[in-house]
PDB file of N, CA and C in Angstrom:
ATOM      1  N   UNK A   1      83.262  12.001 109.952  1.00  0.00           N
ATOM      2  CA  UNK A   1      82.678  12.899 108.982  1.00  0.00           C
ATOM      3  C   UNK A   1      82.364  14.226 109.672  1.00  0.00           C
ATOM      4  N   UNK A   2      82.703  15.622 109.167  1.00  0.00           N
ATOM      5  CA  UNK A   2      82.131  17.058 109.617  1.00  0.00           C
ATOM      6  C   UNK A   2      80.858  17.527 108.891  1.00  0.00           C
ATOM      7  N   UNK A   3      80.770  18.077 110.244  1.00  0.00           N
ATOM      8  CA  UNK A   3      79.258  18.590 109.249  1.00  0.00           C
ATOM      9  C   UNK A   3      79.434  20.119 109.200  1.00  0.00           C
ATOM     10  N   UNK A   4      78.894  20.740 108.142  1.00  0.00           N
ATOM     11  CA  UNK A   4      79.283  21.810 108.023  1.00  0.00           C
ATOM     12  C   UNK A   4      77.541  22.946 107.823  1.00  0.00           C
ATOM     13  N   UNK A   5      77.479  23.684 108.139  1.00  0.00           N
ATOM     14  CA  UNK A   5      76.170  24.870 107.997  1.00  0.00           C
ATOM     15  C   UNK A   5      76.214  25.865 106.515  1.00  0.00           C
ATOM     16  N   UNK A   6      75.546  25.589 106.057  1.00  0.00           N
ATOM     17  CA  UNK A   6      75.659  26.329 104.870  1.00  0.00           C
ATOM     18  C   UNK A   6      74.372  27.192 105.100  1.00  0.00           C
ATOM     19  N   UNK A   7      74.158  28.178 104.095  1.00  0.00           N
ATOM     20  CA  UNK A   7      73.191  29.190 104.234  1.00  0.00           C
ATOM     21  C   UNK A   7      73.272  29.280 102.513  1.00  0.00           C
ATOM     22  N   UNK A   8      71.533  29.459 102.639  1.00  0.00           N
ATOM     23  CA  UNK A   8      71.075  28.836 101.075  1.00  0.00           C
ATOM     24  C   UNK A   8      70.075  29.712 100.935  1.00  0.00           C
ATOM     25  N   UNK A   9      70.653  31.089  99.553  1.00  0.00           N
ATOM     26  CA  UNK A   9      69.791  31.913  99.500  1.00  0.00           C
ATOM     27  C   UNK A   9      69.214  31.734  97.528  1.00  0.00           C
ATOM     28  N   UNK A  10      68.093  32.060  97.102  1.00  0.00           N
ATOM     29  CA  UNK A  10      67.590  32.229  95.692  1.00  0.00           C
ATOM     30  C   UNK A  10      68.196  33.487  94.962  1.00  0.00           C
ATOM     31  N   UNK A  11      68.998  34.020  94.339  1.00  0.00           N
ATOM     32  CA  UNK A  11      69.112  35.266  93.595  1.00  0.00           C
ATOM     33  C   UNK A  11      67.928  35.591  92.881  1.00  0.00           C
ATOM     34  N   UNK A  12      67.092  36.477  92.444  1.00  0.00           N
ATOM     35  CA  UNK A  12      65.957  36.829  91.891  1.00  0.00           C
ATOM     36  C   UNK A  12      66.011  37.448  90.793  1.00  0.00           C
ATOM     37  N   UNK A  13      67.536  37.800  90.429  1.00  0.00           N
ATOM     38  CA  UNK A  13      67.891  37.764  89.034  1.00  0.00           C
ATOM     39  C   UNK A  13      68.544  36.804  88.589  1.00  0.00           C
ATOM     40  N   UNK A  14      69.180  35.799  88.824  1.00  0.00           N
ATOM     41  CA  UNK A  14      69.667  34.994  87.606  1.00  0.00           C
ATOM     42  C   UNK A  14      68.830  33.692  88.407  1.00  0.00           C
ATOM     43  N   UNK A  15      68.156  33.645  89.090  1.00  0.00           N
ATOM     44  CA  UNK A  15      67.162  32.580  90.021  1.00  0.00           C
ATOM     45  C   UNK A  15      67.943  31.245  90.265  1.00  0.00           C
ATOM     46  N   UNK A  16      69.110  31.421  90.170  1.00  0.00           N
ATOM     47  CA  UNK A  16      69.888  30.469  90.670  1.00  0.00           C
ATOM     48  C   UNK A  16      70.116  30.346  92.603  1.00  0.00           C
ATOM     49  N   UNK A  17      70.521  29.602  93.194  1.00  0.00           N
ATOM     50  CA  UNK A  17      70.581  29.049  94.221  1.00  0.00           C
ATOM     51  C   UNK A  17      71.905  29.257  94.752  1.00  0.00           C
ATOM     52  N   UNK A  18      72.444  29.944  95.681  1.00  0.00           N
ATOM     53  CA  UNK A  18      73.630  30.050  96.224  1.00  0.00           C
ATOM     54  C   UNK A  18      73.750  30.094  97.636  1.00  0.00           C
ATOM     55  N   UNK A  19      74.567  29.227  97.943  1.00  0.00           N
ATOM     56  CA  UNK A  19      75.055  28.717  99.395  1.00  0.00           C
ATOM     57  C   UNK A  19      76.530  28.855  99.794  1.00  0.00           C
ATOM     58  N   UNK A  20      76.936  29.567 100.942  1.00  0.00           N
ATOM     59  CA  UNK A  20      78.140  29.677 101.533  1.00  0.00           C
ATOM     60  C   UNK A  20      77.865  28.792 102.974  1.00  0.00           C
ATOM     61  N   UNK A  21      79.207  28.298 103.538  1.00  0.00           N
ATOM     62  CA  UNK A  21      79.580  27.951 104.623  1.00  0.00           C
ATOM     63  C   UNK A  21      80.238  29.710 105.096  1.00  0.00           C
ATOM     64  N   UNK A  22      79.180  29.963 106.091  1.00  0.00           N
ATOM     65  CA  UNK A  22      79.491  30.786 107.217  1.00  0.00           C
ATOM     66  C   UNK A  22      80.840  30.641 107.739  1.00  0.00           C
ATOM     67  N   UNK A  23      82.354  31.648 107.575  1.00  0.00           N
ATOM     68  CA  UNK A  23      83.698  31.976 108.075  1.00  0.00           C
ATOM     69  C   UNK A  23      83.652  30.636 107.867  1.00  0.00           C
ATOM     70  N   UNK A  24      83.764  29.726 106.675  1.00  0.00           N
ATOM     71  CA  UNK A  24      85.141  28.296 105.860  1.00  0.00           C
ATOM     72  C   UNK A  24      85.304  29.566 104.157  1.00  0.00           C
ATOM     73  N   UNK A  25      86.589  30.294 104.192  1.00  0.00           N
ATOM     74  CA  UNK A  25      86.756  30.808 102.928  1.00  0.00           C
ATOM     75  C   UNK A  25      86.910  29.805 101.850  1.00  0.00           C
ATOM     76  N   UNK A  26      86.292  30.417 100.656  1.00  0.00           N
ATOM     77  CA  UNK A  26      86.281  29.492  99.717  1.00  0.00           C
ATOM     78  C   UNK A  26      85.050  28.480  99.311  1.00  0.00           C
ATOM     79  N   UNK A  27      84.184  28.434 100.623  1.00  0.00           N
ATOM     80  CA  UNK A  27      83.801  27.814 100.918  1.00  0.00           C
ATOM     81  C   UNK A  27      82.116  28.149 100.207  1.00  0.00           C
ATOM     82  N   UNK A  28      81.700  28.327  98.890  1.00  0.00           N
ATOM     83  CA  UNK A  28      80.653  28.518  98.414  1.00  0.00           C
ATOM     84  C   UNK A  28      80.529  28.270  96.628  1.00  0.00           C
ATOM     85  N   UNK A  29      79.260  28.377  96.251  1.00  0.00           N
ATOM     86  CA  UNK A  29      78.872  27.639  95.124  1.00  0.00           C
ATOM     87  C   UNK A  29      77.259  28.214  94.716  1.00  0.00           C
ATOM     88  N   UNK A  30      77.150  27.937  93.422  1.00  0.00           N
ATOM     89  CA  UNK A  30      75.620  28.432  92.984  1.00  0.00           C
ATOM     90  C   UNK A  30      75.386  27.001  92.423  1.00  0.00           C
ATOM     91  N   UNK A  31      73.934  27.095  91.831  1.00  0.00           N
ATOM     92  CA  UNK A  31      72.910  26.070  90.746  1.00  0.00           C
ATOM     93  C   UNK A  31      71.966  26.317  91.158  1.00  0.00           C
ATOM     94  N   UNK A  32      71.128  25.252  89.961  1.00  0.00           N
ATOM     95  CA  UNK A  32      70.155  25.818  89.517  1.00  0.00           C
ATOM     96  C   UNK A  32      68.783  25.088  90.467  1.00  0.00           C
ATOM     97  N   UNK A  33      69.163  24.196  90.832  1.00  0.00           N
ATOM     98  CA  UNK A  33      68.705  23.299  91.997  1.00  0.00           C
ATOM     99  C   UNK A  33      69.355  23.103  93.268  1.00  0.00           C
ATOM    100  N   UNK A  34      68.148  22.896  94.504  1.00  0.00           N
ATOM    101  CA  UNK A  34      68.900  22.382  95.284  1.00  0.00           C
ATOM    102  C   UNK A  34      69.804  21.382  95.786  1.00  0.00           C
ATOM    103  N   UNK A  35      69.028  20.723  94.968  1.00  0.00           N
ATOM    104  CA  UNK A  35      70.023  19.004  94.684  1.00  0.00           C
ATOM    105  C   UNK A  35      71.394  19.142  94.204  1.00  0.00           C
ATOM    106  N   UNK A  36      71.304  19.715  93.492  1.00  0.00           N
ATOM    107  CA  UNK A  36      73.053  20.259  92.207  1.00  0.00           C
ATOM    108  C   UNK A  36      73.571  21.367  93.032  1.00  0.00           C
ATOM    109  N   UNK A  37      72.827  22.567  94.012  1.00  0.00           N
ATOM    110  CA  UNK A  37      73.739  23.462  95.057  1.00  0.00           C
ATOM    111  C   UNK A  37      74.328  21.998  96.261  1.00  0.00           C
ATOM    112  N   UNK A  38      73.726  21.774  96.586  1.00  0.00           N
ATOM    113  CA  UNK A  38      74.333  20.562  97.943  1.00  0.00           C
ATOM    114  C   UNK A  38      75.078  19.602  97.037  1.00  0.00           C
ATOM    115  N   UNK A  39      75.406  19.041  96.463  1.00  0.00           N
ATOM    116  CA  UNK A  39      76.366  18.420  95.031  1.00  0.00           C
ATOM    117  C   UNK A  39      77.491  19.544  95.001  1.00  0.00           C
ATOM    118  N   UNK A  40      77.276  20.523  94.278  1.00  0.00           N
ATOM    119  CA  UNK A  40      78.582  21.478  94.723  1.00  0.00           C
ATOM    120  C   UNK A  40      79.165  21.777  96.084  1.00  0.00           C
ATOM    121  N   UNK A  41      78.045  22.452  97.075  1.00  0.00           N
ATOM    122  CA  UNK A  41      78.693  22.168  98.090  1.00  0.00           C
ATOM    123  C   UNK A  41      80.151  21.152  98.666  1.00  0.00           C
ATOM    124  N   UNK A  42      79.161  20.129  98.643  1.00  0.00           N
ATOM    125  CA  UNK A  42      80.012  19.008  99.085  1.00  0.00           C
ATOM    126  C   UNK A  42      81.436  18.541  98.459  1.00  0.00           C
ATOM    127  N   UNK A  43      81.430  19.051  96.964  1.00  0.00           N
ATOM    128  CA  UNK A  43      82.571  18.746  96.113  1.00  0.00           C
ATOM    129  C   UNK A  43      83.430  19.792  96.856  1.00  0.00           C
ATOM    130  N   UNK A  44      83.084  21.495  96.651  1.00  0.00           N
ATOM    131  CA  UNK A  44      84.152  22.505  97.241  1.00  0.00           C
ATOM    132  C   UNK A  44      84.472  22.412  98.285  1.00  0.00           C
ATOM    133  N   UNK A  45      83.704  21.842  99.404  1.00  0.00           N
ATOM    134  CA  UNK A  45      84.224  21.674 100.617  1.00  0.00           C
ATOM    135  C   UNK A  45      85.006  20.495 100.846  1.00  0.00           C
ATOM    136  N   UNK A  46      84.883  19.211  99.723  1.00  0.00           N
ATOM    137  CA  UNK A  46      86.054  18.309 100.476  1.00  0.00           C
ATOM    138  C   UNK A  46      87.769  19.129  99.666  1.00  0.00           C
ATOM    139  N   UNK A  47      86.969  19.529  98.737  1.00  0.00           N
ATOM    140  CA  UNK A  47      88.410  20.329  97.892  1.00  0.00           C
ATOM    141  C   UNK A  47      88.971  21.077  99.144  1.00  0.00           C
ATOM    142  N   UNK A  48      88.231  21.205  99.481  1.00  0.00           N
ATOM    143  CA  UNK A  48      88.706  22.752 100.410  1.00  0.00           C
ATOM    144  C   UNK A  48      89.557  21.836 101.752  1.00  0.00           C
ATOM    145  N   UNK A  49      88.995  20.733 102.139  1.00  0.00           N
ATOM    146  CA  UNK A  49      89.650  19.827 103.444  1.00  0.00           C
ATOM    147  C   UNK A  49      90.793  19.321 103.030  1.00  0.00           C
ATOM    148  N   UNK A  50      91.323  19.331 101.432  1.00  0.00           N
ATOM    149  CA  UNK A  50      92.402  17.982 101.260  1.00  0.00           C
ATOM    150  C   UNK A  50      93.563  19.313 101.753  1.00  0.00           C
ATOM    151  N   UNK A  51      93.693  20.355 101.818  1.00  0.00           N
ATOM    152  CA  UNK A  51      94.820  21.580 102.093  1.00  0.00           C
ATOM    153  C   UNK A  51      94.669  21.516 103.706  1.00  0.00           C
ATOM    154  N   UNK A  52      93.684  20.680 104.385  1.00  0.00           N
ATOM    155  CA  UNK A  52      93.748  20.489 105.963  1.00  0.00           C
ATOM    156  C   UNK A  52      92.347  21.315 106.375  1.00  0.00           C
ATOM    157  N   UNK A  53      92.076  20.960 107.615  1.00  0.00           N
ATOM    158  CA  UNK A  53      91.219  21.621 108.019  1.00  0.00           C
ATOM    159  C   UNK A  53      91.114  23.385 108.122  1.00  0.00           C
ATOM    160  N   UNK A  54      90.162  23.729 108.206  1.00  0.00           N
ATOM    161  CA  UNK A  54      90.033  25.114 107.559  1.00  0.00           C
ATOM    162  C   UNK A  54      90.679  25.731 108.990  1.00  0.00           C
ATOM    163  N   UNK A  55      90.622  26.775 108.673  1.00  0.00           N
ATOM    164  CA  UNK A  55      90.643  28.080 109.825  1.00  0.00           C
ATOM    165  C   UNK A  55      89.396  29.179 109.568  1.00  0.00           C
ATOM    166  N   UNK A  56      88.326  28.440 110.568  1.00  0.00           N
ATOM    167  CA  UNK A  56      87.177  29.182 110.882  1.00  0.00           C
ATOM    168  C   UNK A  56      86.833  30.705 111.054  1.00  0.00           C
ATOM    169  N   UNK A  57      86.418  31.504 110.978  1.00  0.00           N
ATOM    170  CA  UNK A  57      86.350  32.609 110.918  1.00  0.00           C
ATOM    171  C   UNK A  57      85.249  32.950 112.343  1.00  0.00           C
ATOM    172  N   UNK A  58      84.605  32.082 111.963  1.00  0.00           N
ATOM    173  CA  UNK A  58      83.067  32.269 113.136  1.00  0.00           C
ATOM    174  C   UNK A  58      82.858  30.547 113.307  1.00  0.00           C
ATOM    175  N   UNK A  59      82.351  30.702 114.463  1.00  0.00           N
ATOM    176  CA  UNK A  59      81.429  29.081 114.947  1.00  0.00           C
ATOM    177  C   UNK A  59      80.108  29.717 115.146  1.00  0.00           C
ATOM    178  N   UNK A  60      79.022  28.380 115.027  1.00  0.00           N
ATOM    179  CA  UNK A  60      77.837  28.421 115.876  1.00  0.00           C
ATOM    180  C   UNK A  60      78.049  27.466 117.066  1.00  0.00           C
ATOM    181  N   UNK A  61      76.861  28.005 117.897  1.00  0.00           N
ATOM    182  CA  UNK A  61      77.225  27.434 119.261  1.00  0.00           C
ATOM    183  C   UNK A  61      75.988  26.798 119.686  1.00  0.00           C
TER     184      UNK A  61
END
């Protein structure tokens, strides 16, 4: 299993919840909860693995 870093910010106008994976393109999603943002997450990112592993843009170290 990969684990992946997402970054999980509030919009303050539509107060929805949006999270990207840091350099995985494609790789992001909104809702209205955190429970239902990490639920999307996880759906776009295995979508995103069945085309093969990504090509990273950035790592953390």
């Amino acid at each position: 299993m990969k684990t992946f870093t997402a970054i999980v910010e509030r919009c303050l106008d539509t107060e929805l919840y949006v999270g990207y994976v840091p350099g995985f393109p494609g790789a992001h999603s909104q809702a209205e909860t955190l429970d239902e943002l990490n639920e999307n997450l996880r759906e776009v990112i295995g979508m995103l693995l069945e085309d093969g592993d990504p090509d990273m843009d950035t790592f953390f170290v």
